[in-house]
Protein backbone atom coordinates (compact mmCIF):
# COMPACT_ATOMS: atom_id res chain seq x y z
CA UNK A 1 4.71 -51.04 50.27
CA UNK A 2 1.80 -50.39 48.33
CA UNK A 3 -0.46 -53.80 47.15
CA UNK A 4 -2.13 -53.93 43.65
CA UNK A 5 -5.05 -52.60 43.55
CA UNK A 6 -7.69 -53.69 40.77
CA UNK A 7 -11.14 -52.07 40.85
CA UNK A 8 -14.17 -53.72 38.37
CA UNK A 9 -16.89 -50.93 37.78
CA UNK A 10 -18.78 -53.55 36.05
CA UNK A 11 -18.10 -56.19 38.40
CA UNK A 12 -19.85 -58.14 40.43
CA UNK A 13 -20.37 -60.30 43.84
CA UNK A 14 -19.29 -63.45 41.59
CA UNK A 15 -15.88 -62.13 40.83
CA UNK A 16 -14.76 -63.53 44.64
CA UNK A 17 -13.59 -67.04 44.51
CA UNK A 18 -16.72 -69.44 45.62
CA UNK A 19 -19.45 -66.99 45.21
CA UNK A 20 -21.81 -67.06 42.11
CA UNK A 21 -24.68 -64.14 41.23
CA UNK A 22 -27.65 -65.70 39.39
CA UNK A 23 -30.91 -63.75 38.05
CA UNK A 24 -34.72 -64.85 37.34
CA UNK A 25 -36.33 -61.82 35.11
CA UNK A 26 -39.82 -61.51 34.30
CA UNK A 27 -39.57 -58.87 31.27
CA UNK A 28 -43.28 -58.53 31.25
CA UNK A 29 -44.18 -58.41 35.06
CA UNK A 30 -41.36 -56.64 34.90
CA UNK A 31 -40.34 -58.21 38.18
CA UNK A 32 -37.82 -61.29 39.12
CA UNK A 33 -35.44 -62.38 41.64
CA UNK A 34 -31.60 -62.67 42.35
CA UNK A 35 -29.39 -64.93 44.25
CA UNK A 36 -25.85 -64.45 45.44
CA UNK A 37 -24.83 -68.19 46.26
CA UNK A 38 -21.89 -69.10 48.29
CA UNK A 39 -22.57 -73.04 48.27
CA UNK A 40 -19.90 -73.97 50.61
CA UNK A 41 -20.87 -71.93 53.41
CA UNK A 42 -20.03 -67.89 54.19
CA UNK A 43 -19.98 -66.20 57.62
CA UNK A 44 -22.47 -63.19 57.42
CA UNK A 45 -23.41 -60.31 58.98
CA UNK A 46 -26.25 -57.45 58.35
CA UNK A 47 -27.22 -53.79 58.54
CA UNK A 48 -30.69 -52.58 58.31
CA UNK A 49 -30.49 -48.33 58.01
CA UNK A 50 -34.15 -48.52 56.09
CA UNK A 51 -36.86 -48.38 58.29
CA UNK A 52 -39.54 -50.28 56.00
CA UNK A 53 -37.37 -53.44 55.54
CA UNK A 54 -39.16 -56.78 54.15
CA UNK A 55 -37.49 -59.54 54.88
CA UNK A 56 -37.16 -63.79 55.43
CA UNK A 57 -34.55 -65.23 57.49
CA UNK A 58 -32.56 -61.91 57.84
CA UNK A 59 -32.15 -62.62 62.01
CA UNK A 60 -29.59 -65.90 60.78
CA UNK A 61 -26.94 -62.73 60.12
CA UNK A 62 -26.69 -61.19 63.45
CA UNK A 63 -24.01 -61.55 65.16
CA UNK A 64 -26.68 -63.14 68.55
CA UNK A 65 -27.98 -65.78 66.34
CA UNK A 66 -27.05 -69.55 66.27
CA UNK A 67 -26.34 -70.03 62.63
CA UNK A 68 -22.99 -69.81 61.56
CA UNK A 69 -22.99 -69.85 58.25
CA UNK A 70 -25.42 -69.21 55.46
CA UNK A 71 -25.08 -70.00 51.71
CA UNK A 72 -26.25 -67.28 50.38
CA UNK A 73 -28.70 -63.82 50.27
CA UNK A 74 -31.64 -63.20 48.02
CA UNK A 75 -33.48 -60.55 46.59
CA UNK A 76 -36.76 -60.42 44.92
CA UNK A 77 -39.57 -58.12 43.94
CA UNK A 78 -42.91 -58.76 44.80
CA UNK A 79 -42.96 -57.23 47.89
CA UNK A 80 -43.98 -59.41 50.86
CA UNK A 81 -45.68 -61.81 48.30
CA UNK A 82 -42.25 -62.07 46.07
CA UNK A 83 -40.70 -64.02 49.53
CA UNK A 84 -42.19 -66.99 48.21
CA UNK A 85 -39.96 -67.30 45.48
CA UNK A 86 -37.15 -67.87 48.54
CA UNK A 87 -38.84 -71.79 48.51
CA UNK A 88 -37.26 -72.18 45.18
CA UNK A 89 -34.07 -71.19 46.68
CA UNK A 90 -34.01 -73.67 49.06
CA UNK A 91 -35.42 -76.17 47.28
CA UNK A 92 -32.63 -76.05 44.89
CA UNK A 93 -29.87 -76.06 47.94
CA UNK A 94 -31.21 -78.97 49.13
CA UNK A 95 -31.57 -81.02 45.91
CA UNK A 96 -27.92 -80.60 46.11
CA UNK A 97 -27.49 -81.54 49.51
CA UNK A 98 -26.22 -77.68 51.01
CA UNK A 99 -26.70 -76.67 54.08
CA UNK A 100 -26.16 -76.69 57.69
CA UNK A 101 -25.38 -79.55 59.52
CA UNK A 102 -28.25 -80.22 61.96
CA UNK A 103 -28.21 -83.46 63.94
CA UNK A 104 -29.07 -85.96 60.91
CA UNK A 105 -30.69 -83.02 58.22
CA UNK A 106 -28.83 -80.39 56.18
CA UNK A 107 -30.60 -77.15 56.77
CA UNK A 108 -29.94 -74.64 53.77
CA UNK A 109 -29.85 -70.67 54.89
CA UNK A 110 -30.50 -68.32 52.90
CA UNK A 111 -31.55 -65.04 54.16
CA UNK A 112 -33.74 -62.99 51.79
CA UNK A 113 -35.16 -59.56 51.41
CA UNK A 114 -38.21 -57.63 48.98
CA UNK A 115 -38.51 -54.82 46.58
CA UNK A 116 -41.90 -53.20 46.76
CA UNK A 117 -42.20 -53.05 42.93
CA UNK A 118 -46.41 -53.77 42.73
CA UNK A 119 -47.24 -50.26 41.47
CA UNK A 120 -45.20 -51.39 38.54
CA UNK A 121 -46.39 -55.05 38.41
CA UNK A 122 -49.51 -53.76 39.43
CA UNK A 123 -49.90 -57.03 41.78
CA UNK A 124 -50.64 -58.98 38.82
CA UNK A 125 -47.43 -61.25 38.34
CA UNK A 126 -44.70 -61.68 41.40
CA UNK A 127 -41.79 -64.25 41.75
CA UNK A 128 -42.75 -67.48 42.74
CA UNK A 129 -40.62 -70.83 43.73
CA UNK A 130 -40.14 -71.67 40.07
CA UNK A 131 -38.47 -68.16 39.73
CA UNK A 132 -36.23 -68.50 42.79
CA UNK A 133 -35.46 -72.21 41.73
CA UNK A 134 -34.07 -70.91 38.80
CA UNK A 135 -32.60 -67.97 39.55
CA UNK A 136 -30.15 -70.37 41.57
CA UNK A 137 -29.65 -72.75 38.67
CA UNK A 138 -28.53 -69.59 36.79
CA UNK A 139 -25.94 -68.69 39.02
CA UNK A 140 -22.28 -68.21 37.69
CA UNK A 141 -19.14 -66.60 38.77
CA UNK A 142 -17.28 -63.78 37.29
CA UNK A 143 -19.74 -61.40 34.80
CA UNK A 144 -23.52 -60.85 35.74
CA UNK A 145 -26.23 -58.89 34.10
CA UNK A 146 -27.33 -55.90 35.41
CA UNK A 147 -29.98 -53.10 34.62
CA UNK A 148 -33.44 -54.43 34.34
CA UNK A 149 -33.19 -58.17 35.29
CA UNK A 150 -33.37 -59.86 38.14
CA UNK A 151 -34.88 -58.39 41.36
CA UNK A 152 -34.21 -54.96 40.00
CA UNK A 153 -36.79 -55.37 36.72
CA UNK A 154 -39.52 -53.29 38.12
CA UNK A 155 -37.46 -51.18 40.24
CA UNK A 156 -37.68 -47.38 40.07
CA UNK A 157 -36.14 -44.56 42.05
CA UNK A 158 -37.03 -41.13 42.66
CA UNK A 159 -40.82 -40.94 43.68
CA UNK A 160 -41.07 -37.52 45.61
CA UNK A 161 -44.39 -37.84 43.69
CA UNK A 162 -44.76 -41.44 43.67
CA UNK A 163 -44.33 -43.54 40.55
CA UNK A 164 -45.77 -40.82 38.18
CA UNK A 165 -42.60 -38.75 38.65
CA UNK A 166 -39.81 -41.56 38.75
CA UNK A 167 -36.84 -43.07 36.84
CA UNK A 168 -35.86 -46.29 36.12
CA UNK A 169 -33.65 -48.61 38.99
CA UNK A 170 -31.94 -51.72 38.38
CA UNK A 171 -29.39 -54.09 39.57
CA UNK A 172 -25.91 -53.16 39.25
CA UNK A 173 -22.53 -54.28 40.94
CA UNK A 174 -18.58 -54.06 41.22
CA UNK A 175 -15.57 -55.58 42.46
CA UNK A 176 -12.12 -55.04 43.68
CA UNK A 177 -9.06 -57.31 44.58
CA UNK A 178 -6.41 -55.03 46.97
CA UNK A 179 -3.37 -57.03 47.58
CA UNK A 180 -4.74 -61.00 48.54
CA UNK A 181 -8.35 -59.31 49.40
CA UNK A 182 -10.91 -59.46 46.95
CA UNK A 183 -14.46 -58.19 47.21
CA UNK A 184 -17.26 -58.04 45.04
CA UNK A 185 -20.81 -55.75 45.32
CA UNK A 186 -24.59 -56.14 44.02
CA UNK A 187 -26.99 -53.61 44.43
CA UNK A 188 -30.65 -53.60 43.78
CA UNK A 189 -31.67 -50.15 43.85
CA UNK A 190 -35.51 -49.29 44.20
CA UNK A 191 -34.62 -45.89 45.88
CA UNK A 192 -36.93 -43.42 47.17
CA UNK A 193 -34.21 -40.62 46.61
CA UNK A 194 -32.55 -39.13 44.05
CA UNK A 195 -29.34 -40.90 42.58
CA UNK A 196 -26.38 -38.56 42.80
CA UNK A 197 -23.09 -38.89 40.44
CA UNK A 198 -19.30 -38.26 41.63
CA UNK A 199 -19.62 -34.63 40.36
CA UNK A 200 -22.71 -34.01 42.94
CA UNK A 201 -25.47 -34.31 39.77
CA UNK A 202 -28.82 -35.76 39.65
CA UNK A 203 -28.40 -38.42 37.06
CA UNK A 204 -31.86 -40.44 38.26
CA UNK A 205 -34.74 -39.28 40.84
CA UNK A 206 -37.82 -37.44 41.32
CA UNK A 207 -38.64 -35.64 38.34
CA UNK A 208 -40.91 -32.33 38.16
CA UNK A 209 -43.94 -34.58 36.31
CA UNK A 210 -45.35 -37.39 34.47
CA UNK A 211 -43.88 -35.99 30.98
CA UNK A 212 -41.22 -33.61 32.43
CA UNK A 213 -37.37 -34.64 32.01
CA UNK A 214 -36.36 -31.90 34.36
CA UNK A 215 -35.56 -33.34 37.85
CA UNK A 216 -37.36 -31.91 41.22
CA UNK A 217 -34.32 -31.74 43.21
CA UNK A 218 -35.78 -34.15 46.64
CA UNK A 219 -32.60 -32.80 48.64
CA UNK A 220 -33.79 -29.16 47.83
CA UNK A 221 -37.61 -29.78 48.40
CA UNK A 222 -36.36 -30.93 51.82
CA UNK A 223 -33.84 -29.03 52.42
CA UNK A 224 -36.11 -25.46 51.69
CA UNK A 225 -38.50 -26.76 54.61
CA UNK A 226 -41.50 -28.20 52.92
CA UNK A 227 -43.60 -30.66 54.05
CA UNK A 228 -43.86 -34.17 51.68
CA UNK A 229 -47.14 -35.49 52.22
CA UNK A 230 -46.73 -39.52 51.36
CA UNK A 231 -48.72 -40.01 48.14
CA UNK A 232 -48.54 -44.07 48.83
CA UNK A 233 -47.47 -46.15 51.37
CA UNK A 234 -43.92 -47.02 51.84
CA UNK A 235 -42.65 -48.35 48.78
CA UNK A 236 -38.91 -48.59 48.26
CA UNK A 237 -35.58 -50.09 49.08
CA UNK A 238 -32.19 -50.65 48.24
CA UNK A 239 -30.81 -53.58 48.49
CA UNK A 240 -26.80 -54.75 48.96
CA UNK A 241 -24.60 -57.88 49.40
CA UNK A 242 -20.77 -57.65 49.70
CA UNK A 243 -18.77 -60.68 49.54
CA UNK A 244 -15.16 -61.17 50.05
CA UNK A 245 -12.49 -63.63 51.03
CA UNK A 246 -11.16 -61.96 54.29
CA UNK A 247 -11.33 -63.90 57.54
CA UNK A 248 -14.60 -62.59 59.30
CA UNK A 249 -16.48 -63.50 62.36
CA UNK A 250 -20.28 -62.77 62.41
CA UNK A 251 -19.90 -59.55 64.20
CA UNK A 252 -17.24 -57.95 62.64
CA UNK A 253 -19.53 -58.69 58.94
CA UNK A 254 -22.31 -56.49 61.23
CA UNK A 255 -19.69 -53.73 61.06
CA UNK A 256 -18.52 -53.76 57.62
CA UNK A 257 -22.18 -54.49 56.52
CA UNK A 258 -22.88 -51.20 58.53
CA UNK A 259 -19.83 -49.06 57.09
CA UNK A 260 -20.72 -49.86 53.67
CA UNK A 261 -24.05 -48.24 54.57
CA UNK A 262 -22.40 -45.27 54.17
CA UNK A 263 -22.32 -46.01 50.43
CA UNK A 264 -26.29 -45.13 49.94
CA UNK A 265 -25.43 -41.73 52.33
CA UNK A 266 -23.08 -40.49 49.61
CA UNK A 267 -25.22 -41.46 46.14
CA UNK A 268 -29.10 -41.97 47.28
CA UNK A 269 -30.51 -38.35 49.08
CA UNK A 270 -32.35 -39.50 50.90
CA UNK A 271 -31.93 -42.85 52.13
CA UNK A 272 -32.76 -45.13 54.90
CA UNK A 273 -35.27 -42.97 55.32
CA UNK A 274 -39.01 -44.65 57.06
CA UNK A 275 -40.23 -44.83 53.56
CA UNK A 276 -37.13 -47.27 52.43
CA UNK A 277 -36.25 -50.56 53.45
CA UNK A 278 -32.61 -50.10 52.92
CA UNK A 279 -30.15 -52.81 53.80
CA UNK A 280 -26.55 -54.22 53.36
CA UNK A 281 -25.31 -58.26 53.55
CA UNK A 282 -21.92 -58.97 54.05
CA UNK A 283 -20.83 -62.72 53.23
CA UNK A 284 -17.06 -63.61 54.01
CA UNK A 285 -16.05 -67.31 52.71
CA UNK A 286 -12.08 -66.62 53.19
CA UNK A 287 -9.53 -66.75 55.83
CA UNK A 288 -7.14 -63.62 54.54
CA UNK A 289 -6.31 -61.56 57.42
CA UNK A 290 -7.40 -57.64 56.88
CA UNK A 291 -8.17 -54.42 58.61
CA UNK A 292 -11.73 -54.24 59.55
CA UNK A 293 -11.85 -50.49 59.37
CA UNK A 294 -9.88 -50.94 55.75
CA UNK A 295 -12.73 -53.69 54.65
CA UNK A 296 -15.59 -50.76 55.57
CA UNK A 297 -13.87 -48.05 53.48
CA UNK A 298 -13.71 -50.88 50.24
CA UNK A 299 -17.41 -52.18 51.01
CA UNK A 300 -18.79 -48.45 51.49
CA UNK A 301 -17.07 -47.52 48.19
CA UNK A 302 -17.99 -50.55 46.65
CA UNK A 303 -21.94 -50.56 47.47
CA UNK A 304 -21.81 -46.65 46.17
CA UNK A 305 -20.30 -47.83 42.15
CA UNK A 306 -22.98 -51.15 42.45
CA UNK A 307 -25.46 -48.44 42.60
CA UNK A 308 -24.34 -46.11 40.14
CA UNK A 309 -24.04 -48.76 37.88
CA UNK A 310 -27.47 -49.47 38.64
CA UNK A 311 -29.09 -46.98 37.56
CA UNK A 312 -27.00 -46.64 34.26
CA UNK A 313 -27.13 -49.48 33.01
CA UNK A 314 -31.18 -49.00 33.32
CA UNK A 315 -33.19 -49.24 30.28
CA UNK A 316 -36.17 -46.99 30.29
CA UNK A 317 -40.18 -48.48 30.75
CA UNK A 318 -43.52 -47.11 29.40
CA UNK A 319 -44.09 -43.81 31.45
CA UNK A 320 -40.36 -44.48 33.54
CA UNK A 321 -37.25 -42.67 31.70
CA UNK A 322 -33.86 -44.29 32.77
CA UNK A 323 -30.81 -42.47 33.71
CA UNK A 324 -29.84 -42.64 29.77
CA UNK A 325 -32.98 -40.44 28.94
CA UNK A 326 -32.02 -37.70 31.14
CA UNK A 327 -29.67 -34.63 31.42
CA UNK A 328 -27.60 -35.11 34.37
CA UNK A 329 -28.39 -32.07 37.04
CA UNK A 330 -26.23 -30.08 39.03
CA UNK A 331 -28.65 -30.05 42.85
CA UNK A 332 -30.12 -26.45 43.55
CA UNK A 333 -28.93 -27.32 47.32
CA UNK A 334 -26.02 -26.74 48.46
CA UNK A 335 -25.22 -23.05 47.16
C-alpha cells in the first residue's frame, strides 16, 4: 500500500509540527543570521563532510555527548566573529525559560555554525546578539523567506577565482510529509562549487570573469588535470538542518544527518571539499516509527531541492549575478 506523498519545493524546516525557521537580515552588510527553533526539545545528530567547518556547540549533536536534546541550530554569517550573534539566541531561550534541565538551572542548546561571507561584508558589519535575539523572536512555522536574508545575505557560490568570478547564494528550503512522516529542509548555501540543476546544467558557479556571464565549468577545470592555486583562504560552506517527526535516537540522526550529505554530492561539484565547511543537522521532535535507511533517501533529496531553491530564489548584488542573470550550462565534463 502506497502512503501519500506530499513534497513542498518551497517549503521549509517550519512546515514539521513544533519547529519554527526565523531570519535576522542585514540588507546592507549584506549579512544576518537564521534560527531553526524547536522550543520543546529535539533529539539531534550531525555530519561534518566540509573540512573548514566554523562552529559553536556543534559537539552537543554527537551521538558520545551528554546532551540529549537541543532546541534548536543556527546559522550566521560573519565568519568566526558572526558566532556572537549565538548569545542572542540564548538569551532569548532563556527569557522564556527553555532549556535543559540541569540540577536547579535550565541550560538552553543551541548548536550553531558560520558562513565566511567577509569578502562581501568586507569585515565591516557582522551579526551580533541583537541580530540572533531577533532572529529567534522572528521565528514562525509553516512559510519562510528565502534568497538573500538571513544567514545566506552575503552568501555566494562559485569562486574557482574567488569572489571576482562568483554568483549569488542564499537560503532556500523544502518539505515533505510521506504517510505520518513529515520532514522539512533549510539550506544556506555559500558553496565553493558550481550549483548543478536536475538536467546536469550549471545554473550558478564559477564564472570565466569579473564581467563574463559564461560559466568556467569547476568540474571540468578539475577534471582536465589542472592545478587551482587558492586565491584566498578558505572561504565557504554550506550549511543544512533537517527536521522531522520520526522517533530518533542521537545516533541514528548522525546517520541520516550523514545520508543527506549526499544531497550537496549530487548539486554542489565540488563539495566538502578542504576549502568548505560543509555540514548537515538533523533535529527529530516526534515519536513516528520509520525506516532509517528510508529517512536518509527523503533527507538527501530534501537537502539537494533546499539548495536549488537557494540559489534561485537569489537576487543578484553589485559585481555578483544570481542564478536569474545567467544561462543555465550544459558541463563540458562528462562527454
Amino acid at each position: 500500500m502506497t502512503n501519500d506523498v506530499m513534497l513542498n519545493t518551497l517549503g521549509s524546516p517550519g512546515d514539521v509540527p513544533g519547529f519554527m525557521v526565523g531570519h535576522a537580515t542585514d540588507e546592507q552588510g549584506p549579512t544576518g543570521c537564521t534560527a531553526v527553533l524547536c522550543p520543546e526539545g529535539a533529539v539531534g545528530g550531525v555530519a561534518m563532510g566540509g573540512w573548514a567547518t566554523g562552529t559553536r556547540g556543534m559537539d552537543g549533536l554527537k551521538p558520545e555527548h551528554v546532551v540529549r536534546k537541543v532546541q534548536g541550530v543556527f546559522f550566521t554569517g560573519g565568519s568566526t566573529f558572526g558566532l556572537s550573534a549565538s548569545d542572542g539566541a540564548l538569551k532569548w531561550l532563556e527569557e522564556r525559560g527553555l532549556g535543559n534541565q540541569a540540577g536547579p538551572y535550565r541550560v538552553p542548546s543551541m548548536p550553531a555554525a558560520v558562513i565566511f561571507d567577509l569578502p562581501i561584508t568586507g569585515a565591516k558589519t557582522r551579526p551580533g546578539p541583537e541580530m540572533g535575539w531577533q532572529a529567534c523572536d522572528n521565528a514562525k512555522a509553516g512559510y519562510m523567506e528565502r534568497g538573500n536574508v538571513g544567514a545566506g545575505t552575503g552568501a555566494t557560490v562559485g569562486k574557482l577565482l574567488g569572489l571576482a568570478g562568483a554568483c549569488k547564494g542564499g537560503v532556500g528550503g523544502a518539505s515533505l510529509r510521506i504517510g505520518d512522516i513529515h520532514m522539512g529542509a533549510l539550506a544556506v548555501v555559500n558553496a565553493f562549487g558550481d550549483i548543478i540543476d536536475a538536467q546536469g546544467r550549471i545554473i550558478a558557479g564559477s564564472r570565466k570573469g569579473p564581467d563574463s556571464r559564461e560559466f568556467l565549468d569547476a568540474g571540468a577545470f578539475f577534471m582536465s588535470g589542472a592545478q587551482w592555486v587558492p586565491v584566498t583562504a578558505p572561504q565557504n560552506t554550506t550549511l543544512a538542518v533537517i527536521s522531522t517527526n520520526a522517533a530518533l535516537d542521537k545516533l541514528a540522526a548522525f546517520k541520516i544527518a550523514a545520508a543527506a550529505q549526499t544531497g550537496f554530492a549530487r548539486c554542489i561539484e565540488p563539495c566538502m571539499s578542504e576549502v568548505d565547511g560543509d555540514l548537515v543537522c538533523v533535529l527529530s521532535n516526534g515519536q513516528v516509527p520509520a525506516d532509517p535507511v528510508g529517512l536518509g533517501v527523503m533527507a538527501a533529496r530534501l537537502v539537494q531541492l533546499a539548495v536549488w531553491d537557494a540559489v534561485r530564489s537569489a537576487k543578484s548584488l553589485p559585481n555578483v549575478p544570481a542564478a536569474a542573470d545567467m544561462e543555465a550550462t550544459y558541463r563540458s565534463w562528462p562527454v
